[in-house]
C-alpha atoms as a PDB file:
ATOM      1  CA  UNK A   1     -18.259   2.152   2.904  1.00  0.00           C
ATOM      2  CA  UNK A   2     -18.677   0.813  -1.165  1.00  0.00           C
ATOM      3  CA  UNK A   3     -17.303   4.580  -1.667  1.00  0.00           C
ATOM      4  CA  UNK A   4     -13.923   3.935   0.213  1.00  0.00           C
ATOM      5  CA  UNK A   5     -13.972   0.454  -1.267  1.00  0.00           C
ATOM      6  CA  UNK A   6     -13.940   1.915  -4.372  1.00  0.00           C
ATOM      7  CA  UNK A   7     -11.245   4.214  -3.984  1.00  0.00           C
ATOM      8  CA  UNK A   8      -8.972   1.870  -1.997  1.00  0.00           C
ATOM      9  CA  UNK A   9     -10.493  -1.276  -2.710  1.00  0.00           C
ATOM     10  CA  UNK A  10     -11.596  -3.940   0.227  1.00  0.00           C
ATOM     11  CA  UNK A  11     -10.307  -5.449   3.315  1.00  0.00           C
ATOM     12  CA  UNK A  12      -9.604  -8.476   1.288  1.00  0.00           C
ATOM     13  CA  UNK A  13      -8.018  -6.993  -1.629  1.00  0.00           C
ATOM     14  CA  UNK A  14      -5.558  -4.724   0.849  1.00  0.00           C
ATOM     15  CA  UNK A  15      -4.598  -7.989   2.351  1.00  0.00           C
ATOM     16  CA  UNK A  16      -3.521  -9.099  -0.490  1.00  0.00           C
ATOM     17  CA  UNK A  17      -1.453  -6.703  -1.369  1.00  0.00           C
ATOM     18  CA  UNK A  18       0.523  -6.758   2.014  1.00  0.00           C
ATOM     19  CA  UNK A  19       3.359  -8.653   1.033  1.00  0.00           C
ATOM     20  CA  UNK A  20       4.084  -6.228  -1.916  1.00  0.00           C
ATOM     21  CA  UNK A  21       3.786  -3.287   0.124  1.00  0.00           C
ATOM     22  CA  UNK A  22       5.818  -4.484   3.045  1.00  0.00           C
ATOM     23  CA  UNK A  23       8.752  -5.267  -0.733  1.00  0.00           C
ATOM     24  CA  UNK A  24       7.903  -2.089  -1.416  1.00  0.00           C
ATOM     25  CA  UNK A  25       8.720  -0.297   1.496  1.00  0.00           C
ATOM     26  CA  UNK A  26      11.913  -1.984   2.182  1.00  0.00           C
ATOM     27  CA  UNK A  27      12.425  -0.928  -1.732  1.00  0.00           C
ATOM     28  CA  UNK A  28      12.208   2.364  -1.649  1.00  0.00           C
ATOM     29  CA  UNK A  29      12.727   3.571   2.397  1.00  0.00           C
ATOM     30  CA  UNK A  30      16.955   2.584   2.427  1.00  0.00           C
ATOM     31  CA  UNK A  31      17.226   1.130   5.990  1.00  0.00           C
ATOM     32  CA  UNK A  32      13.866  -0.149   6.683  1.00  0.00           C
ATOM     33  CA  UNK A  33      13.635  -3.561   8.236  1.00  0.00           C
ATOM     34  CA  UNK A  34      10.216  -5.791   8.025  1.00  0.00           C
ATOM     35  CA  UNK A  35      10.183  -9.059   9.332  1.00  0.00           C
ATOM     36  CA  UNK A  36       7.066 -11.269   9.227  1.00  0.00           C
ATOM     37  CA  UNK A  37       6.043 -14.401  11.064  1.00  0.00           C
ATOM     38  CA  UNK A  38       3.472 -16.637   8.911  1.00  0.00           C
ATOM     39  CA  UNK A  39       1.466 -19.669  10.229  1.00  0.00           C
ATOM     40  CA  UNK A  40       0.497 -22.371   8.553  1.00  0.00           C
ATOM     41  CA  UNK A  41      -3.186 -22.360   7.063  1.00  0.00           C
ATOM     42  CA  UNK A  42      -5.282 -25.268   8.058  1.00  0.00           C
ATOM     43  CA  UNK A  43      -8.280 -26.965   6.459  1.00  0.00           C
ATOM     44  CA  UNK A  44     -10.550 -30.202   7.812  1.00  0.00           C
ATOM     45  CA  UNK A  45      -7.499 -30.327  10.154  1.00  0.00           C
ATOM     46  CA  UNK A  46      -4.271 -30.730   7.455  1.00  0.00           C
ATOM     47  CA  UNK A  47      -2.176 -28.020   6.455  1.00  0.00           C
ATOM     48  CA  UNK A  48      -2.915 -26.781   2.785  1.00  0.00           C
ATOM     49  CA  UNK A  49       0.133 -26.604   0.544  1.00  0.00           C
ATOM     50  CA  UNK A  50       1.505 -23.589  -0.576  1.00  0.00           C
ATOM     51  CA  UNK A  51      -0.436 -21.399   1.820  1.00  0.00           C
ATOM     52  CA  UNK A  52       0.373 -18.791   4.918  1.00  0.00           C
ATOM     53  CA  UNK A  53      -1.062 -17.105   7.278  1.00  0.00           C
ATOM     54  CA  UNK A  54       0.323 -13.823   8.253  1.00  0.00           C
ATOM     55  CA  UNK A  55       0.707 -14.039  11.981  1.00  0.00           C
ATOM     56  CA  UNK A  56       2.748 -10.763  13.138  1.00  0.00           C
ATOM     57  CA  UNK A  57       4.851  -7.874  11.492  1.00  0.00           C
ATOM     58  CA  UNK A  58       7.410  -6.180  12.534  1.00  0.00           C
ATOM     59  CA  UNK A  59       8.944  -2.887  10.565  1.00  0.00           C
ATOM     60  CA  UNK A  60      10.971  -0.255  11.436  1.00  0.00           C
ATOM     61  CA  UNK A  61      12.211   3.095   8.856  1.00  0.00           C
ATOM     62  CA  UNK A  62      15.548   3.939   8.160  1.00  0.00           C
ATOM     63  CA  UNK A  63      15.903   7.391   9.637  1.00  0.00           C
ATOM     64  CA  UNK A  64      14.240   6.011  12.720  1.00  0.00           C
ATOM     65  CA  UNK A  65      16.939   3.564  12.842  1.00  0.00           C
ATOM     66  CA  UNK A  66      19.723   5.967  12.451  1.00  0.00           C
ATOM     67  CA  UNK A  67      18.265   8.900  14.190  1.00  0.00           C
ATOM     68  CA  UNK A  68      18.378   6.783  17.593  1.00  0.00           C
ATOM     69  CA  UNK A  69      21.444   6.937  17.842  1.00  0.00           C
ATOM     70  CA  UNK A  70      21.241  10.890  18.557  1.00  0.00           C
ATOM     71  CA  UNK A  71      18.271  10.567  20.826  1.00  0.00           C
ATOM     72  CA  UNK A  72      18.836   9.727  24.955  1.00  0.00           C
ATOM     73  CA  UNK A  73      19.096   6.383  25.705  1.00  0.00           C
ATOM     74  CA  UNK A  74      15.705   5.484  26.478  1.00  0.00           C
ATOM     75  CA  UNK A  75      12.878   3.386  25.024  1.00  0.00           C
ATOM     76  CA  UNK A  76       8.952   3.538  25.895  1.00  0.00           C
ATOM     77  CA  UNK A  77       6.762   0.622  24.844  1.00  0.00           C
ATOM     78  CA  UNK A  78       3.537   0.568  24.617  1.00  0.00           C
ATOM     79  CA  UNK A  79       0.155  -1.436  22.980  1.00  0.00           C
ATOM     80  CA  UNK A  80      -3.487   0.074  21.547  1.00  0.00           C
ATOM     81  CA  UNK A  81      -6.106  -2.380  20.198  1.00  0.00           C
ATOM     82  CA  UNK A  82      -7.027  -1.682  16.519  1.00  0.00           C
ATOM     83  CA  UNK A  83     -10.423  -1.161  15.277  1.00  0.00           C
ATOM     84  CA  UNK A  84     -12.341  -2.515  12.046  1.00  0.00           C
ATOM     85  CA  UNK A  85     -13.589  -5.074  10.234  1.00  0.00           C
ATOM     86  CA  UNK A  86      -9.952  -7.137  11.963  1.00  0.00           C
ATOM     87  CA  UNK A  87      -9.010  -6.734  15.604  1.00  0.00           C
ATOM     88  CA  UNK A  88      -5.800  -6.871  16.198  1.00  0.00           C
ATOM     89  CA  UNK A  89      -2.853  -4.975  18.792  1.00  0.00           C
ATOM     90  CA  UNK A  90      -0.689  -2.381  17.292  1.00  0.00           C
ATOM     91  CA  UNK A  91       2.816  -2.309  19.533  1.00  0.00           C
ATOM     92  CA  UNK A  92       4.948   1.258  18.907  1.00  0.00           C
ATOM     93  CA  UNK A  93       8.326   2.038  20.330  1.00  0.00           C
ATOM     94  CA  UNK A  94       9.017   5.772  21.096  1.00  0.00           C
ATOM     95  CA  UNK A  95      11.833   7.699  22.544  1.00  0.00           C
ATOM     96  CA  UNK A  96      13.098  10.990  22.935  1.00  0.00           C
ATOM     97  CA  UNK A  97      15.233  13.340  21.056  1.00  0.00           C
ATOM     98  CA  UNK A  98      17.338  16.115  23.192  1.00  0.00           C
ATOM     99  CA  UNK A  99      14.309  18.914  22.838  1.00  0.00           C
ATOM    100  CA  UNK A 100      12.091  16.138  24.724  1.00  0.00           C
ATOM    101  CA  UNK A 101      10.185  15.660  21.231  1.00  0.00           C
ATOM    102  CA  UNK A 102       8.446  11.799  20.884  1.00  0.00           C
ATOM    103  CA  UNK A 103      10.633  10.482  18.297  1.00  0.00           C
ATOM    104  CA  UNK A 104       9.236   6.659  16.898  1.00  0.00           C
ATOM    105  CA  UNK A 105      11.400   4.226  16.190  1.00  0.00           C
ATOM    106  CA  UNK A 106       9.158   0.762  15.207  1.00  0.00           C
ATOM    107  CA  UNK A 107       5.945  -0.813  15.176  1.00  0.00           C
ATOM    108  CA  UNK A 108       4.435  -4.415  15.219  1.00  0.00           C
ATOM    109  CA  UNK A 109       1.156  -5.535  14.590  1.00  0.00           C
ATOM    110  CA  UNK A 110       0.111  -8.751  16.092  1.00  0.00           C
ATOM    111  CA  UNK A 111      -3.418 -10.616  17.836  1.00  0.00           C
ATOM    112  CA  UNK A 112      -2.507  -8.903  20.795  1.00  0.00           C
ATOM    113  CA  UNK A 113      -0.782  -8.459  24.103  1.00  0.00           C
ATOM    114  CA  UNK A 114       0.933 -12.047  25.133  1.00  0.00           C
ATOM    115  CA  UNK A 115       4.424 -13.044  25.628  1.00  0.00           C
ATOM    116  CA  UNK A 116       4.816 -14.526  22.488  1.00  0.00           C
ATOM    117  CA  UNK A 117       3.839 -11.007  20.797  1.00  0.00           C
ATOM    118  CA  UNK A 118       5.786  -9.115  22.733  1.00  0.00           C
ATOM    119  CA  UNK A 119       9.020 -11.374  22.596  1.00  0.00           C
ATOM    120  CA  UNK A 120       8.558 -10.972  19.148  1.00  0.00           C
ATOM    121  CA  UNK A 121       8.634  -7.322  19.054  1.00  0.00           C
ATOM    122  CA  UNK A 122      11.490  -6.777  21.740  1.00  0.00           C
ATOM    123  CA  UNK A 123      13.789  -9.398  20.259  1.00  0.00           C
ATOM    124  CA  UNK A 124      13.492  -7.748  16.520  1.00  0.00           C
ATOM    125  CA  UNK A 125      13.531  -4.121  18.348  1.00  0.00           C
ATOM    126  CA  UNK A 126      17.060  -5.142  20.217  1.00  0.00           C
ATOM    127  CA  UNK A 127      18.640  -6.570  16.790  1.00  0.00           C
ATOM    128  CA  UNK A 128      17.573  -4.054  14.348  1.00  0.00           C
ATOM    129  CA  UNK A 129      17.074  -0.639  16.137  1.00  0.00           C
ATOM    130  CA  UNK A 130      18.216  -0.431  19.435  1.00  0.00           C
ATOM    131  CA  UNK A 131      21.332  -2.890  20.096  1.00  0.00           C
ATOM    132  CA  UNK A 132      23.171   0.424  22.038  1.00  0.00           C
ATOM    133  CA  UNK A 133      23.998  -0.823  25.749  1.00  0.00           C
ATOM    134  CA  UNK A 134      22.463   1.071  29.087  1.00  0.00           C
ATOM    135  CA  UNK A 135      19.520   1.458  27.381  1.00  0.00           C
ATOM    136  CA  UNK A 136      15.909   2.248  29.385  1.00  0.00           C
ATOM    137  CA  UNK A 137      13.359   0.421  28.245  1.00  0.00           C
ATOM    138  CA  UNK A 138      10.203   1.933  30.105  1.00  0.00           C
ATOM    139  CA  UNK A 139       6.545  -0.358  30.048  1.00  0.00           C
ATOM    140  CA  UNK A 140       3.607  -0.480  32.011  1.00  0.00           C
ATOM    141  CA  UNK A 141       3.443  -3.525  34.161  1.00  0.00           C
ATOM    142  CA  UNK A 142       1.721  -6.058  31.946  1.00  0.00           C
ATOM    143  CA  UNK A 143       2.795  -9.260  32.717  1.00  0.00           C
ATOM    144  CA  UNK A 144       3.656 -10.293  29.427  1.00  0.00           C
ATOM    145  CA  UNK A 145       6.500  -7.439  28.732  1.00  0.00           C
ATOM    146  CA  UNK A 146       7.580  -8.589  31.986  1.00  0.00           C
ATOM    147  CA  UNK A 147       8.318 -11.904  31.099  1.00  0.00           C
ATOM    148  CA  UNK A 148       9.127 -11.167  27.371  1.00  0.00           C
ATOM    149  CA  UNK A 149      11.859  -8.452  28.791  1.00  0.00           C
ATOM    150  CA  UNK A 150      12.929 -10.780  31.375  1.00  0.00           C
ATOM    151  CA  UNK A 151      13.735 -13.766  28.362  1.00  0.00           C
ATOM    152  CA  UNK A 152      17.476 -13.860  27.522  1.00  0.00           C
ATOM    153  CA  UNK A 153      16.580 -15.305  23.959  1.00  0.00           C
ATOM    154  CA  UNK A 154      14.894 -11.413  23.518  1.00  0.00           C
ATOM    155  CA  UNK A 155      18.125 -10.027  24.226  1.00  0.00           C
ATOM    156  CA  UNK A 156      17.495  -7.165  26.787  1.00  0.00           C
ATOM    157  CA  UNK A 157      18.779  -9.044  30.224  1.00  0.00           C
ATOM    158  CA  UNK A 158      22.245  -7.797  29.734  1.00  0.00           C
ATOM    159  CA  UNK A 159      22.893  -4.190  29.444  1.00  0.00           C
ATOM    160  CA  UNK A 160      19.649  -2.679  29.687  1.00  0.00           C
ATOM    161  CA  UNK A 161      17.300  -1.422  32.689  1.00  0.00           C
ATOM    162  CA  UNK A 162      13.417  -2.061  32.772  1.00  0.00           C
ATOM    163  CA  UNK A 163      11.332   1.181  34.308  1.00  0.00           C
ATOM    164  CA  UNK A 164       7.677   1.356  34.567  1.00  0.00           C
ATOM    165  CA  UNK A 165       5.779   4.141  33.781  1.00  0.00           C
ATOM    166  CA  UNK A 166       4.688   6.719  35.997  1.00  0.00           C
ATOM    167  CA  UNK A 167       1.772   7.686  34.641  1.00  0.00           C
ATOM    168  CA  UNK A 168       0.505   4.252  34.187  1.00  0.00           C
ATOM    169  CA  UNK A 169       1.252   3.296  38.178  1.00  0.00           C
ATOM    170  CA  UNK A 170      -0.704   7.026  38.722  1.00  0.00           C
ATOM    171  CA  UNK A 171      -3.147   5.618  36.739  1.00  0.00           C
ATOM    172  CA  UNK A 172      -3.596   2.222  38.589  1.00  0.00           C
ATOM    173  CA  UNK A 173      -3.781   3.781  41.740  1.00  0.00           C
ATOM    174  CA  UNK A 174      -6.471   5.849  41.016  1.00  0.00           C
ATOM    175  CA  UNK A 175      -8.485   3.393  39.726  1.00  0.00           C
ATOM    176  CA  UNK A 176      -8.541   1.523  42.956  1.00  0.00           C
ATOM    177  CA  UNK A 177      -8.873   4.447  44.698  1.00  0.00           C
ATOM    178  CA  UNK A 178     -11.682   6.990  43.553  1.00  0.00           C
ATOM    179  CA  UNK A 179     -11.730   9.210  46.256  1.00  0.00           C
ATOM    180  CA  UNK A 180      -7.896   9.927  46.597  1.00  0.00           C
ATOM    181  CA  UNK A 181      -7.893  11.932  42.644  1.00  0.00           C
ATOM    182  CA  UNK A 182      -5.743  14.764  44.693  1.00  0.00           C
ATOM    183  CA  UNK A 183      -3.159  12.460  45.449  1.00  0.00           C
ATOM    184  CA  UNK A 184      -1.882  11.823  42.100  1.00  0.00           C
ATOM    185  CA  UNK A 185       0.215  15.045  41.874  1.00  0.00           C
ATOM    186  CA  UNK A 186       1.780  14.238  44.866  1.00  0.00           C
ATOM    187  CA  UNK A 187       2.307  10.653  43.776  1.00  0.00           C
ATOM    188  CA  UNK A 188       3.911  11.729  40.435  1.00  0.00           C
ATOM    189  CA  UNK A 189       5.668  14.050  42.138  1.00  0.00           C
ATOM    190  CA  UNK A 190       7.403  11.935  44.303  1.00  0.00           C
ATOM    191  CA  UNK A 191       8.001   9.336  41.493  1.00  0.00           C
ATOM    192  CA  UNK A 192      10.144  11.858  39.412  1.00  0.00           C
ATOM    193  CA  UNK A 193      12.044  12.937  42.522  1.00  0.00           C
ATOM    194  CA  UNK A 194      12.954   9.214  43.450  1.00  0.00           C
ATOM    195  CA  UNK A 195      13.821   8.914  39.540  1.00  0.00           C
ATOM    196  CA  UNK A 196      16.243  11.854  39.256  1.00  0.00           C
ATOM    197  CA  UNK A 197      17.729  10.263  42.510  1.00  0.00           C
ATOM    198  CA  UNK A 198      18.514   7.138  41.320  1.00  0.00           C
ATOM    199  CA  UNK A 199      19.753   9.313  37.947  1.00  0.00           C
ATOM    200  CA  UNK A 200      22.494  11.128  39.834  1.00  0.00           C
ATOM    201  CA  UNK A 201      23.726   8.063  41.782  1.00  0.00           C
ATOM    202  CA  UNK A 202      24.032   6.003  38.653  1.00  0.00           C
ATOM    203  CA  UNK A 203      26.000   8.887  37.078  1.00  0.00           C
ATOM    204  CA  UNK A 204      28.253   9.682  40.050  1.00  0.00           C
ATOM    205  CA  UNK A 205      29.121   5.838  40.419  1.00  0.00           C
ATOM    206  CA  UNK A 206      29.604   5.575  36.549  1.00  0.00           C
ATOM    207  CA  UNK A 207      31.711   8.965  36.218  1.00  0.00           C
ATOM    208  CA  UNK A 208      33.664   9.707  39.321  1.00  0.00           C
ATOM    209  CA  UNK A 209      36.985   8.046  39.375  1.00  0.00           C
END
């Protein structure tokens, strides 16, 4: 540990330097958008002066940004805790090129999975990366993408369609349900049939004149 601290210096000192490496990426990365939310900093119960607390951050590169717009029409969301000497809740959004590759479009870090956090991420997602209509946004069913997707102010409502994941439903199941492990195939199975169902009546109502 005082090796890496040497070479990269401490938690601290990295902190520290956050605001001009979050400059410096917007510097030198043409396209890349950062927004960060700061709190104030309290002490004996009064705000101090002239100090902020980061609270969440939100960035996204520039040929993320302009490669979605040759990728299909769909965005996964998802959460992972971070480890260390912080906790914290890393939020990625991921979608898919025409080979079926994972393609990433933005990240957020934040204390973790609530509404607020996830409003936050959605709302800067739909202004700054993915403002294309139809979209797919696909989640688990945590309740607090739920209600953040469900939030006009976040601005997916209109023009978009919410999906859960398959694999996390597959998942769920099995986890009430020990002894059924040979259903899942069957289950996803029958998920991807009813999708591509859905799929072709959306397209025959949208295309057939």
């Amino acid at each position: 540990q005082r090796a890496l601290e040497m070479i990269h210096g401490n938690w601290e000192e990295s902190y520290a330097k956050l605001s001009k490496l979050l400059g410096a990426l917007q510097s030198c990365v043409p396209g890349a958008v950062v927004v960060v939310q700061t709190e104030s900093v309290f002490e004996g119960g009064e705000i101090v002066p002239g100090k902020r607390m980061l609270k969440r951050v939100f960035w996204s590169f520039g040929p993320c940004i302009n490669g979605f717009a040759y990728c299909k029409l769909i965005v996964q969301v998802d959460g992972t805790w971070l480890y260390g000497k912080y906790t914290g809740t890393l939020l990625i959004a991921t979608t898919q090129d025409g080979a079926n590759h994972i393609f990433p479009i933005a990240y957020t870090i934040v204390v973790g999975e609530t509404t607020s956090a996830w409003g936050f991420f959605l709302k800067n997602l739909r202004r700054h990366v993915t403002p294309q209509i139809k979209i797919s946004l696909i989640s688990d069913r945590h309740p607090s993408i739920i209600s953040a997707y469900n939030n006009p102010s976040n601005l997916w409502v209109q023009d978009t369609s919410h999906f859960f994941c398959l694999r996390h439903i597959a998942q769920n199941f099995l986890r009430g349900n020990s002894n059924c492990k040979h259903l899942k195939k069957p289950l996803m199975l029958a998920g991807e049939n009813l999708f591509y169902f859905f799929v072709k009546l959306y397209f025959q109502s949208n295309f057939i004149t």
